[in-house]
PDB file of N, CA and C in Angstrom:
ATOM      1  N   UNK A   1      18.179 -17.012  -2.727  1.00  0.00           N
ATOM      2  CA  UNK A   1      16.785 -16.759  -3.090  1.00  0.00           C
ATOM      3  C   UNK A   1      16.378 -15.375  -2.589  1.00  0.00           C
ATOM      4  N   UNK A   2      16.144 -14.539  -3.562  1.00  0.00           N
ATOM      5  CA  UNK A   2      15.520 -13.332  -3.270  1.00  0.00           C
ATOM      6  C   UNK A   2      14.421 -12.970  -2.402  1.00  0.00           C
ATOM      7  N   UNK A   3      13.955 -12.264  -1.323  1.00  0.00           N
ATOM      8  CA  UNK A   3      12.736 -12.067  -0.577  1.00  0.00           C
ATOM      9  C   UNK A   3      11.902 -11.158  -1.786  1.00  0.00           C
ATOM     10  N   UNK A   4      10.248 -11.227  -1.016  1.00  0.00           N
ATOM     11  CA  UNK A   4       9.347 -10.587  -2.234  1.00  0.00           C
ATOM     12  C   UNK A   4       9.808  -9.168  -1.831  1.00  0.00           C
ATOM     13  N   UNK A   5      10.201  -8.538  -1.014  1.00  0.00           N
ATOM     14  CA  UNK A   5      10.473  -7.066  -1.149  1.00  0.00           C
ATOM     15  C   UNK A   5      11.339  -6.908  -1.155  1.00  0.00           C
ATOM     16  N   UNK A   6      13.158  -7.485  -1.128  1.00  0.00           N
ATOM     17  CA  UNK A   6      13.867  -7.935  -2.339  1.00  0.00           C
ATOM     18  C   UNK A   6      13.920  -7.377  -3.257  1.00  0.00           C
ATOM     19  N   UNK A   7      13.239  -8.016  -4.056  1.00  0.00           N
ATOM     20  CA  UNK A   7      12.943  -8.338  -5.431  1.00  0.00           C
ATOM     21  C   UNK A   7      12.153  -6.593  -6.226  1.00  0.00           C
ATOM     22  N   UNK A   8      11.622  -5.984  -5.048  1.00  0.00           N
ATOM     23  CA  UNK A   8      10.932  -4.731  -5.659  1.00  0.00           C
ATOM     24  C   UNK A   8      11.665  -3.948  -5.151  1.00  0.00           C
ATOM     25  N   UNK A   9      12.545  -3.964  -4.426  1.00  0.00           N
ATOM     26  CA  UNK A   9      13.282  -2.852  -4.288  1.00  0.00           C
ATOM     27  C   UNK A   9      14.570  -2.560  -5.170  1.00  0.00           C
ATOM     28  N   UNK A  10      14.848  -3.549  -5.524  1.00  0.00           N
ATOM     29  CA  UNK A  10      16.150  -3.659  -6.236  1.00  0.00           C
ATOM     30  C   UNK A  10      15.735  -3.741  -7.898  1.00  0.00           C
ATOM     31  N   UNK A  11      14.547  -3.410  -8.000  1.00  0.00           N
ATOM     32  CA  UNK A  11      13.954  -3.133  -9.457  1.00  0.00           C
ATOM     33  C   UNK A  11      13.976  -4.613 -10.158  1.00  0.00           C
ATOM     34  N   UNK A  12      14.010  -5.508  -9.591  1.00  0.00           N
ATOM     35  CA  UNK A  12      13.884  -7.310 -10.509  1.00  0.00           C
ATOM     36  C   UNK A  12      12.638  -7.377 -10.672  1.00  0.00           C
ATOM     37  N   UNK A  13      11.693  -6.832 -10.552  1.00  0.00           N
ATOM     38  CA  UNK A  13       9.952  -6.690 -10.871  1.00  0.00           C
ATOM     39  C   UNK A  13       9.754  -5.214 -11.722  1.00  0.00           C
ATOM     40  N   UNK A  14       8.790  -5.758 -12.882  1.00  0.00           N
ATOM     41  CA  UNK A  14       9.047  -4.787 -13.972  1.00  0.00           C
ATOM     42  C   UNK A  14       7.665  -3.723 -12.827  1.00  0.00           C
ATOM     43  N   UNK A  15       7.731  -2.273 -13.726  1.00  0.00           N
ATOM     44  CA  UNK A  15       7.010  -1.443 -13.098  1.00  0.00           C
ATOM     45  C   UNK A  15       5.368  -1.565 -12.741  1.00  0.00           C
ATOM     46  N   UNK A  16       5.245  -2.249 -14.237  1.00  0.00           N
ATOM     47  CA  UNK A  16       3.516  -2.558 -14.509  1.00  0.00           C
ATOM     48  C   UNK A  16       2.897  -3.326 -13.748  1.00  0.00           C
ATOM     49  N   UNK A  17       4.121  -4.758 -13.404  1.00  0.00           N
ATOM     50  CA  UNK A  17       3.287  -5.417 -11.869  1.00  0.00           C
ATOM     51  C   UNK A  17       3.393  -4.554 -10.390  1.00  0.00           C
ATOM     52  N   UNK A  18       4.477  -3.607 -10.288  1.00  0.00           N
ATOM     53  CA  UNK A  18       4.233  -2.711  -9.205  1.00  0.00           C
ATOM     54  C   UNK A  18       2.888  -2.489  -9.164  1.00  0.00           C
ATOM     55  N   UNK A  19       2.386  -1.635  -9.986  1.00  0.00           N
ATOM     56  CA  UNK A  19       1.335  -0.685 -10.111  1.00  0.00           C
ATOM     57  C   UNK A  19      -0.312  -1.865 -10.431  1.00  0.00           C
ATOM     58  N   UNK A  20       0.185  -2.747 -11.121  1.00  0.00           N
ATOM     59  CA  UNK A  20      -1.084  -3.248 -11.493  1.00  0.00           C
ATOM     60  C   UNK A  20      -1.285  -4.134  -9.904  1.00  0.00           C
ATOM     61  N   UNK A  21      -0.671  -5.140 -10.330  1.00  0.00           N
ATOM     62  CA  UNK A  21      -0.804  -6.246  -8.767  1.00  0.00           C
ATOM     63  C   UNK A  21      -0.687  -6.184  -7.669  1.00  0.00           C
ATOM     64  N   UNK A  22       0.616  -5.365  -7.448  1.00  0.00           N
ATOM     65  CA  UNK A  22       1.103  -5.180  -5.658  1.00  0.00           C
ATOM     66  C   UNK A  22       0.252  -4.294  -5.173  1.00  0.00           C
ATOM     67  N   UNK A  23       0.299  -2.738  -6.295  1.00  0.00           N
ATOM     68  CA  UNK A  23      -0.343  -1.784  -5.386  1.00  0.00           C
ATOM     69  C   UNK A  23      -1.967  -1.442  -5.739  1.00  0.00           C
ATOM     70  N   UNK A  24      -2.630  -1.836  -7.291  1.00  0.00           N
ATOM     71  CA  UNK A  24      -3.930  -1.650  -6.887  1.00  0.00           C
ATOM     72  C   UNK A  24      -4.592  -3.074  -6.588  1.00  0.00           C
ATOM     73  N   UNK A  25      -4.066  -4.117  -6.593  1.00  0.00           N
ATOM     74  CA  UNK A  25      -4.553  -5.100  -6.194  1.00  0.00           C
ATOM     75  C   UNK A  25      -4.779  -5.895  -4.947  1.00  0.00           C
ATOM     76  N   UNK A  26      -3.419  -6.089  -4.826  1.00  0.00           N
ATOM     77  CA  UNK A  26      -3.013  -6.597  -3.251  1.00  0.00           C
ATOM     78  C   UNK A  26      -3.102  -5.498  -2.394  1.00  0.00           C
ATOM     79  N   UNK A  27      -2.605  -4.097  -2.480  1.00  0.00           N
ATOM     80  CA  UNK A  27      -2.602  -3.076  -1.589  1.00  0.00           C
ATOM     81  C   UNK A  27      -4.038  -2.562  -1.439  1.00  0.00           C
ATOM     82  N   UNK A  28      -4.449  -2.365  -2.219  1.00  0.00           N
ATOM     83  CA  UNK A  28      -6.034  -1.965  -2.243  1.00  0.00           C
ATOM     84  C   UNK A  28      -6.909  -2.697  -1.074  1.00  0.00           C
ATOM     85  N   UNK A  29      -6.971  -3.966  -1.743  1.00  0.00           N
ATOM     86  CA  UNK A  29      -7.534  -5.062  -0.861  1.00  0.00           C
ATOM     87  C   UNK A  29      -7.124  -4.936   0.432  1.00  0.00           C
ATOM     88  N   UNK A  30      -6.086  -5.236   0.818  1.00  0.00           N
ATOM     89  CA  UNK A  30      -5.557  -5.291   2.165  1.00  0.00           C
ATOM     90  C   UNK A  30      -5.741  -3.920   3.051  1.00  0.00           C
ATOM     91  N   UNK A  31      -5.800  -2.941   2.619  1.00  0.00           N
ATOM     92  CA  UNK A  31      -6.212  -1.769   3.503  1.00  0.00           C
ATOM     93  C   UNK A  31      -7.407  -1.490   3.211  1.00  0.00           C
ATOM     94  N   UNK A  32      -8.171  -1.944   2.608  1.00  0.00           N
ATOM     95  CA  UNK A  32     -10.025  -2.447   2.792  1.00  0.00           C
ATOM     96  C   UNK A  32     -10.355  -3.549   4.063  1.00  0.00           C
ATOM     97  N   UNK A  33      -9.781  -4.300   4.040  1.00  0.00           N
ATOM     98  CA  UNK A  33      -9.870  -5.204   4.884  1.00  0.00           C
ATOM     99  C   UNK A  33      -9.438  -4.148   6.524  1.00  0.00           C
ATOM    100  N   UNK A  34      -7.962  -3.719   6.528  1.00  0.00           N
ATOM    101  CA  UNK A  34      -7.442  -3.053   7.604  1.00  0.00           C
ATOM    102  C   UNK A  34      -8.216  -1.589   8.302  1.00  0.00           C
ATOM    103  N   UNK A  35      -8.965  -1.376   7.015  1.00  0.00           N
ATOM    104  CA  UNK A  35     -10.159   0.029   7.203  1.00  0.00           C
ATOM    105  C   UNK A  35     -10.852  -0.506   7.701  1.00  0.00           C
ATOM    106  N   UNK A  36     -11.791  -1.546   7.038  1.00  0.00           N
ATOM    107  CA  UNK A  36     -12.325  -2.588   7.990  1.00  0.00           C
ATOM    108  C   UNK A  36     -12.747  -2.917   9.485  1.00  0.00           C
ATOM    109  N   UNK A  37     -11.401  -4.047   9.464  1.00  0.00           N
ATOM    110  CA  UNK A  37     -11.604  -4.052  10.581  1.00  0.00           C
ATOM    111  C   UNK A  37     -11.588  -3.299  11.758  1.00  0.00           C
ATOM    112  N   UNK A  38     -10.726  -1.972  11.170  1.00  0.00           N
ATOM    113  CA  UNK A  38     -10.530  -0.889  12.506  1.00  0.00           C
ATOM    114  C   UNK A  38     -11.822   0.030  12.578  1.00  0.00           C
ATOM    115  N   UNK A  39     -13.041  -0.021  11.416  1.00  0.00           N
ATOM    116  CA  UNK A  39     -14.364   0.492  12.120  1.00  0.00           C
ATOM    117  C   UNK A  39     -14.960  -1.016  13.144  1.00  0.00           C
ATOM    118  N   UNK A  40     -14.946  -1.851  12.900  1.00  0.00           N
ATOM    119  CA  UNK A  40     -15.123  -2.918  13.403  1.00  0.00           C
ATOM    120  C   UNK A  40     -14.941  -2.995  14.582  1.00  0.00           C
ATOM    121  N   UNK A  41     -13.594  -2.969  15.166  1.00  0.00           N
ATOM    122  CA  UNK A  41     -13.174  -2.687  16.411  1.00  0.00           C
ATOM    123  C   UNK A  41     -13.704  -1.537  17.229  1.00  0.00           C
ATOM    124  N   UNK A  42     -13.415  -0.564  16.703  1.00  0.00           N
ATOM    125  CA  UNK A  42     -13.814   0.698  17.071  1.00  0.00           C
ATOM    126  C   UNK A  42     -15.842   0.446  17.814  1.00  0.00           C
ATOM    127  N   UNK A  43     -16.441   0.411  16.521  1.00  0.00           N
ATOM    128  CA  UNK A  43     -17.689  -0.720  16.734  1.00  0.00           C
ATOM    129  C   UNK A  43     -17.768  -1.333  17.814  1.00  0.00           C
ATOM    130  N   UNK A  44     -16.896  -1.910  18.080  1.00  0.00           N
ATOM    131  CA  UNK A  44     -17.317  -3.235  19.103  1.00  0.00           C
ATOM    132  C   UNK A  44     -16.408  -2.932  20.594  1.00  0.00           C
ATOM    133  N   UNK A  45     -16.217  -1.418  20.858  1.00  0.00           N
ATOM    134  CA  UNK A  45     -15.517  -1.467  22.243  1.00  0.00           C
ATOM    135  C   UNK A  45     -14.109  -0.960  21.827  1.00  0.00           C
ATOM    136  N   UNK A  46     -13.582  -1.784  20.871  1.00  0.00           N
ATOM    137  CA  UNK A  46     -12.403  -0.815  21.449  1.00  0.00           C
ATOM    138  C   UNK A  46     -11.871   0.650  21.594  1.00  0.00           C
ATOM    139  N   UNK A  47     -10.746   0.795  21.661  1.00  0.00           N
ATOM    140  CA  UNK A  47     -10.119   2.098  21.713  1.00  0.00           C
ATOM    141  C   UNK A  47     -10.038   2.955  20.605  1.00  0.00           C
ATOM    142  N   UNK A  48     -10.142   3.979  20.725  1.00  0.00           N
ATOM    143  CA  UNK A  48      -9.367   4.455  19.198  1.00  0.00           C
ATOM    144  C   UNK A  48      -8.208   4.465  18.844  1.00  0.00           C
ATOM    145  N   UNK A  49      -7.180   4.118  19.781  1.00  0.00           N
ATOM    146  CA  UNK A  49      -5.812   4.079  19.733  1.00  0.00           C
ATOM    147  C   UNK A  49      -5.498   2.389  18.925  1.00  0.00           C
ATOM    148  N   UNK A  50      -6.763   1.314  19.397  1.00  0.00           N
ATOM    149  CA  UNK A  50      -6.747  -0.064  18.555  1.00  0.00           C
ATOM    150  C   UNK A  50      -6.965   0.419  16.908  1.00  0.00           C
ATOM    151  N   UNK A  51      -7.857   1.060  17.002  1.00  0.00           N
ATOM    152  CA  UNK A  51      -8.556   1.621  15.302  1.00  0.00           C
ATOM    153  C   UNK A  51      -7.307   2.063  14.847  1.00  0.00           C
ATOM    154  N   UNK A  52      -7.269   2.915  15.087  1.00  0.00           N
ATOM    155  CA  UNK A  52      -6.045   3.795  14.560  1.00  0.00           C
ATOM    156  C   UNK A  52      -4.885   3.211  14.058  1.00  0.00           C
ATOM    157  N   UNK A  53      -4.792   1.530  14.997  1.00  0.00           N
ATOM    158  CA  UNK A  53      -3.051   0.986  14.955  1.00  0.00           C
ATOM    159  C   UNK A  53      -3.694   0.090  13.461  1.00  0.00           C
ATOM    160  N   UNK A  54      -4.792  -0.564  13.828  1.00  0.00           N
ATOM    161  CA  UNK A  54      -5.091  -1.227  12.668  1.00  0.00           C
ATOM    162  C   UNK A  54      -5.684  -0.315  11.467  1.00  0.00           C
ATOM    163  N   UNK A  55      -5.660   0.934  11.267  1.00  0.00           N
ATOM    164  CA  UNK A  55      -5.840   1.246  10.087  1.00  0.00           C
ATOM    165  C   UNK A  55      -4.669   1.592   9.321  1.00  0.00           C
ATOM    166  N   UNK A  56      -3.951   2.205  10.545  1.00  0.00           N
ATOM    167  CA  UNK A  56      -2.533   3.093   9.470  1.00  0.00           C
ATOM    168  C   UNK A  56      -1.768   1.687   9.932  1.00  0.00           C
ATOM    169  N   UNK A  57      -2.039   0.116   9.830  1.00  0.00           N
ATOM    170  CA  UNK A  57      -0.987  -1.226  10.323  1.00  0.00           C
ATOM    171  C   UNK A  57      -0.960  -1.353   8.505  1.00  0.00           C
ATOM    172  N   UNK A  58      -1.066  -1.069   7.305  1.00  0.00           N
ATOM    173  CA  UNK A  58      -0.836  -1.037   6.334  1.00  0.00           C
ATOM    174  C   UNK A  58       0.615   0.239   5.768  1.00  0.00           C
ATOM    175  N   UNK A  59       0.393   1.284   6.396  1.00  0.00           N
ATOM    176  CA  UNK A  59       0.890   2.582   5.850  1.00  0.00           C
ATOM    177  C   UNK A  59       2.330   1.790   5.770  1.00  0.00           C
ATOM    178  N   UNK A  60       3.175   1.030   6.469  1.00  0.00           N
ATOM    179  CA  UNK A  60       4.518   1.003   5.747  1.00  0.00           C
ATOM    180  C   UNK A  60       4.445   0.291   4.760  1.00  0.00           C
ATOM    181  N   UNK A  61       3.507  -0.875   4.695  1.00  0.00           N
ATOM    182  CA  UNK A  61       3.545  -1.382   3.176  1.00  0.00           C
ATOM    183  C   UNK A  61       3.502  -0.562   1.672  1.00  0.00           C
ATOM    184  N   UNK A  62       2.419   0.645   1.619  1.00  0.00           N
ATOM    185  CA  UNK A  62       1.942   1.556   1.368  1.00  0.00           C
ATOM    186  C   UNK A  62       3.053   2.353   1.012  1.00  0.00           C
ATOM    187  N   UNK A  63       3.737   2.785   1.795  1.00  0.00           N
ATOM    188  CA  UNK A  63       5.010   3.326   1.956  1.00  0.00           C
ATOM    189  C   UNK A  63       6.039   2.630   0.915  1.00  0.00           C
ATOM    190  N   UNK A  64       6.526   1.661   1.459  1.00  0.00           N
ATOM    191  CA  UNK A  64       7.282   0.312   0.441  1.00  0.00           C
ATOM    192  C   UNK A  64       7.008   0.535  -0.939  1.00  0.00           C
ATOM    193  N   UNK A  65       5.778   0.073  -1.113  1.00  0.00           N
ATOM    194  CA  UNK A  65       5.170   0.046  -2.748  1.00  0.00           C
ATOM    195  C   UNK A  65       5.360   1.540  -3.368  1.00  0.00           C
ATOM    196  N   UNK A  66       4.932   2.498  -2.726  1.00  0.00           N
ATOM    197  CA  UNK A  66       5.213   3.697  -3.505  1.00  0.00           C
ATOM    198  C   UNK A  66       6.641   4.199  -3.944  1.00  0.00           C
ATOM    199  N   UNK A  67       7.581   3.842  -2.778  1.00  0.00           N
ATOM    200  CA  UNK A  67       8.745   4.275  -2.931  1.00  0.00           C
ATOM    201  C   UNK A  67       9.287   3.446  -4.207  1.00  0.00           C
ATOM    202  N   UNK A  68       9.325   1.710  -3.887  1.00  0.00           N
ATOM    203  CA  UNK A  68       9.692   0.923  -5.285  1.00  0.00           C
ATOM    204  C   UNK A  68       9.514   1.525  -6.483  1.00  0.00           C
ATOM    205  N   UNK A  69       8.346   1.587  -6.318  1.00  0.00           N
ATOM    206  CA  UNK A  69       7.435   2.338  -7.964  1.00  0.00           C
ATOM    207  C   UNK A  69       8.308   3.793  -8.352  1.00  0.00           C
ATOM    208  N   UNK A  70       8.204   4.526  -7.548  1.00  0.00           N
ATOM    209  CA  UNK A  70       9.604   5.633  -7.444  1.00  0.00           C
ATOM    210  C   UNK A  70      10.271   5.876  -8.088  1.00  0.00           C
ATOM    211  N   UNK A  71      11.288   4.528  -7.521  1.00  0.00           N
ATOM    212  CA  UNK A  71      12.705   4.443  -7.954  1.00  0.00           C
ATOM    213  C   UNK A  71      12.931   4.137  -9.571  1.00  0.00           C
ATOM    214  N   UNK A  72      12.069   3.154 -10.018  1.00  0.00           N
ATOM    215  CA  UNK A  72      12.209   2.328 -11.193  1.00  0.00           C
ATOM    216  C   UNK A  72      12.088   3.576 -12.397  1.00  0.00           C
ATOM    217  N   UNK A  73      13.424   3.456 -12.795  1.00  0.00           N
ATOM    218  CA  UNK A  73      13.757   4.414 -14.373  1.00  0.00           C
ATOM    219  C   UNK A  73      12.730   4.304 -15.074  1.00  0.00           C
ATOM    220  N   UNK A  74      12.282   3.213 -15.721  1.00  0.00           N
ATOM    221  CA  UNK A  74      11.126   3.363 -16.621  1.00  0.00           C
ATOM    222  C   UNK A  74       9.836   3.131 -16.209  1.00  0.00           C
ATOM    223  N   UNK A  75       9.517   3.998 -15.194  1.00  0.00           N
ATOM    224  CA  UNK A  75       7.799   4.624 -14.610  1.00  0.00           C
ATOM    225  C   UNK A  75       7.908   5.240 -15.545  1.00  0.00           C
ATOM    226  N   UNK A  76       6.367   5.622 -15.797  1.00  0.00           N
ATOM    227  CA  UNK A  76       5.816   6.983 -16.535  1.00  0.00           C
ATOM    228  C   UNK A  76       5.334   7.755 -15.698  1.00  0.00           C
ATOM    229  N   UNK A  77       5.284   8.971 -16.146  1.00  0.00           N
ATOM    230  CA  UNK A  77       4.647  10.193 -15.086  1.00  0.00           C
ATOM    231  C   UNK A  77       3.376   9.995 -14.883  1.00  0.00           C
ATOM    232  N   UNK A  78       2.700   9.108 -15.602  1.00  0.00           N
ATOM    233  CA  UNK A  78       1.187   9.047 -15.400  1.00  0.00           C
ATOM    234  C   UNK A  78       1.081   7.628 -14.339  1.00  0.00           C
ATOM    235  N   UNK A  79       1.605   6.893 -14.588  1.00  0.00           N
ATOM    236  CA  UNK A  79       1.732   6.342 -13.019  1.00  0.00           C
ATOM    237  C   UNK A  79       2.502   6.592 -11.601  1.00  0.00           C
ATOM    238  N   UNK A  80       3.183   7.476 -12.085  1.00  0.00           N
ATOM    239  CA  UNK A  80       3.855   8.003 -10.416  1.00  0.00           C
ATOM    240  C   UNK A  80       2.354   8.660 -10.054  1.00  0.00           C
ATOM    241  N   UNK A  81       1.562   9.516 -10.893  1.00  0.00           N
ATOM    242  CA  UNK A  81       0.727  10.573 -10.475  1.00  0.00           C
ATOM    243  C   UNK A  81      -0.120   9.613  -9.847  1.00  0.00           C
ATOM    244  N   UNK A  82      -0.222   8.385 -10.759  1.00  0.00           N
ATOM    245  CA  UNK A  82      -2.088   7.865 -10.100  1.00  0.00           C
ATOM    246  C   UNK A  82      -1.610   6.771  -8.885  1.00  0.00           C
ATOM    247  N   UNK A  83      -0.158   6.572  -8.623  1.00  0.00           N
ATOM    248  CA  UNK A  83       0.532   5.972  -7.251  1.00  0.00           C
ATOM    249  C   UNK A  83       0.176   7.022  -6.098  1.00  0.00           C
ATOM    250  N   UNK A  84       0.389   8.167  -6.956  1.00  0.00           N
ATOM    251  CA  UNK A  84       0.452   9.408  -5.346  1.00  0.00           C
ATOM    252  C   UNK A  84      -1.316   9.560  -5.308  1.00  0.00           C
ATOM    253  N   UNK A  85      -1.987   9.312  -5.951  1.00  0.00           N
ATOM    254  CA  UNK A  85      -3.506   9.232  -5.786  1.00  0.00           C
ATOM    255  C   UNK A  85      -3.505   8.327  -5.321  1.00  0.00           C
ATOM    256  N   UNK A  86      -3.402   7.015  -5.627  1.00  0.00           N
ATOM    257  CA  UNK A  86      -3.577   5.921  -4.490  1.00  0.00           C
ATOM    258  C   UNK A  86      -3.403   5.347  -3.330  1.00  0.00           C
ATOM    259  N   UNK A  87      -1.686   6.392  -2.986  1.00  0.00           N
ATOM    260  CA  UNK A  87      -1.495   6.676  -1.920  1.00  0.00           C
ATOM    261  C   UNK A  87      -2.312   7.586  -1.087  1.00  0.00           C
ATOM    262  N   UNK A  88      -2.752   8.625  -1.627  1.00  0.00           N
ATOM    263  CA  UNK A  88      -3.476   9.540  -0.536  1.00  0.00           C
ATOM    264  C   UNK A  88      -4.582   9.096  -0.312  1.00  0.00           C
ATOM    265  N   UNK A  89      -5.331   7.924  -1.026  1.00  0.00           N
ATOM    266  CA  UNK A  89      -6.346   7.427  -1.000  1.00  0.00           C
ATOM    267  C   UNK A  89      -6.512   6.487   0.028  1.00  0.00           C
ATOM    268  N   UNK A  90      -5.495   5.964   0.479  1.00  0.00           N
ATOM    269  CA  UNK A  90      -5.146   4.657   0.925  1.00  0.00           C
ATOM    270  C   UNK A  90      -5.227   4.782   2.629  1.00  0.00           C
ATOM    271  N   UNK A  91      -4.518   6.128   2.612  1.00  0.00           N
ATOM    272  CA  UNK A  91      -4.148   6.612   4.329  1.00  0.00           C
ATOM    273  C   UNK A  91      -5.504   7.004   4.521  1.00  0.00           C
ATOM    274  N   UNK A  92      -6.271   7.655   3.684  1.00  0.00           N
ATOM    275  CA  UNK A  92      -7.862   7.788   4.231  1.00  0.00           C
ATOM    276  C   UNK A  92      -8.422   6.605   4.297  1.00  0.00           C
ATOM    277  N   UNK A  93      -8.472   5.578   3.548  1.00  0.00           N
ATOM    278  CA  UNK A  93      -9.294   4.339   3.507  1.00  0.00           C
ATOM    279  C   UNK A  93      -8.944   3.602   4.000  1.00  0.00           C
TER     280      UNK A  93
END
């Protein structure tokens, strides 16, 4: 049985769910939440070194998803471009 990152690295997930589900859906969300909570923290006492771990605690996923998307022969150039926008978007947010 294949693991879910597995399965995207080795290209067995077509490109369009890369881009549609994993990375503006699930990835989006989840480093909203991780932006989040690290003003939250920050907010409420902690460190900035806590903020900081919980904001960039997404970036290897982030990382993961972009590279998958990458690799896969049949990307189009217009989604590598709006991956590397969503990436730079992502490490700010």
């Amino acid at each position: 049985m294949k693991t879910w990152f597995s399965r995207r690295w080795q290209g067995h997930v077509p490109a369009a769910v890369l881009w549609w589900q994993d990375m503006l859906l699930v990835g989006t969300v989840l480093n909203l939440c991780a932006g989040f909570a690290a003003l939250m923290a920050y907010a409420q006492g902690a460190g900035m070194a806590w903020a900081m771990a919980l904001h960039f605690g997404t970036l290897p996923l982030n990382v993961f998803l972009f590279m998958c998307l990458w690799r896969r022969p049949e990307r189009s150039g217009l989604q590598l471009a709006l991956a590397s926008v969503w990436f730079a978007a992502m490490v700010v947010v």
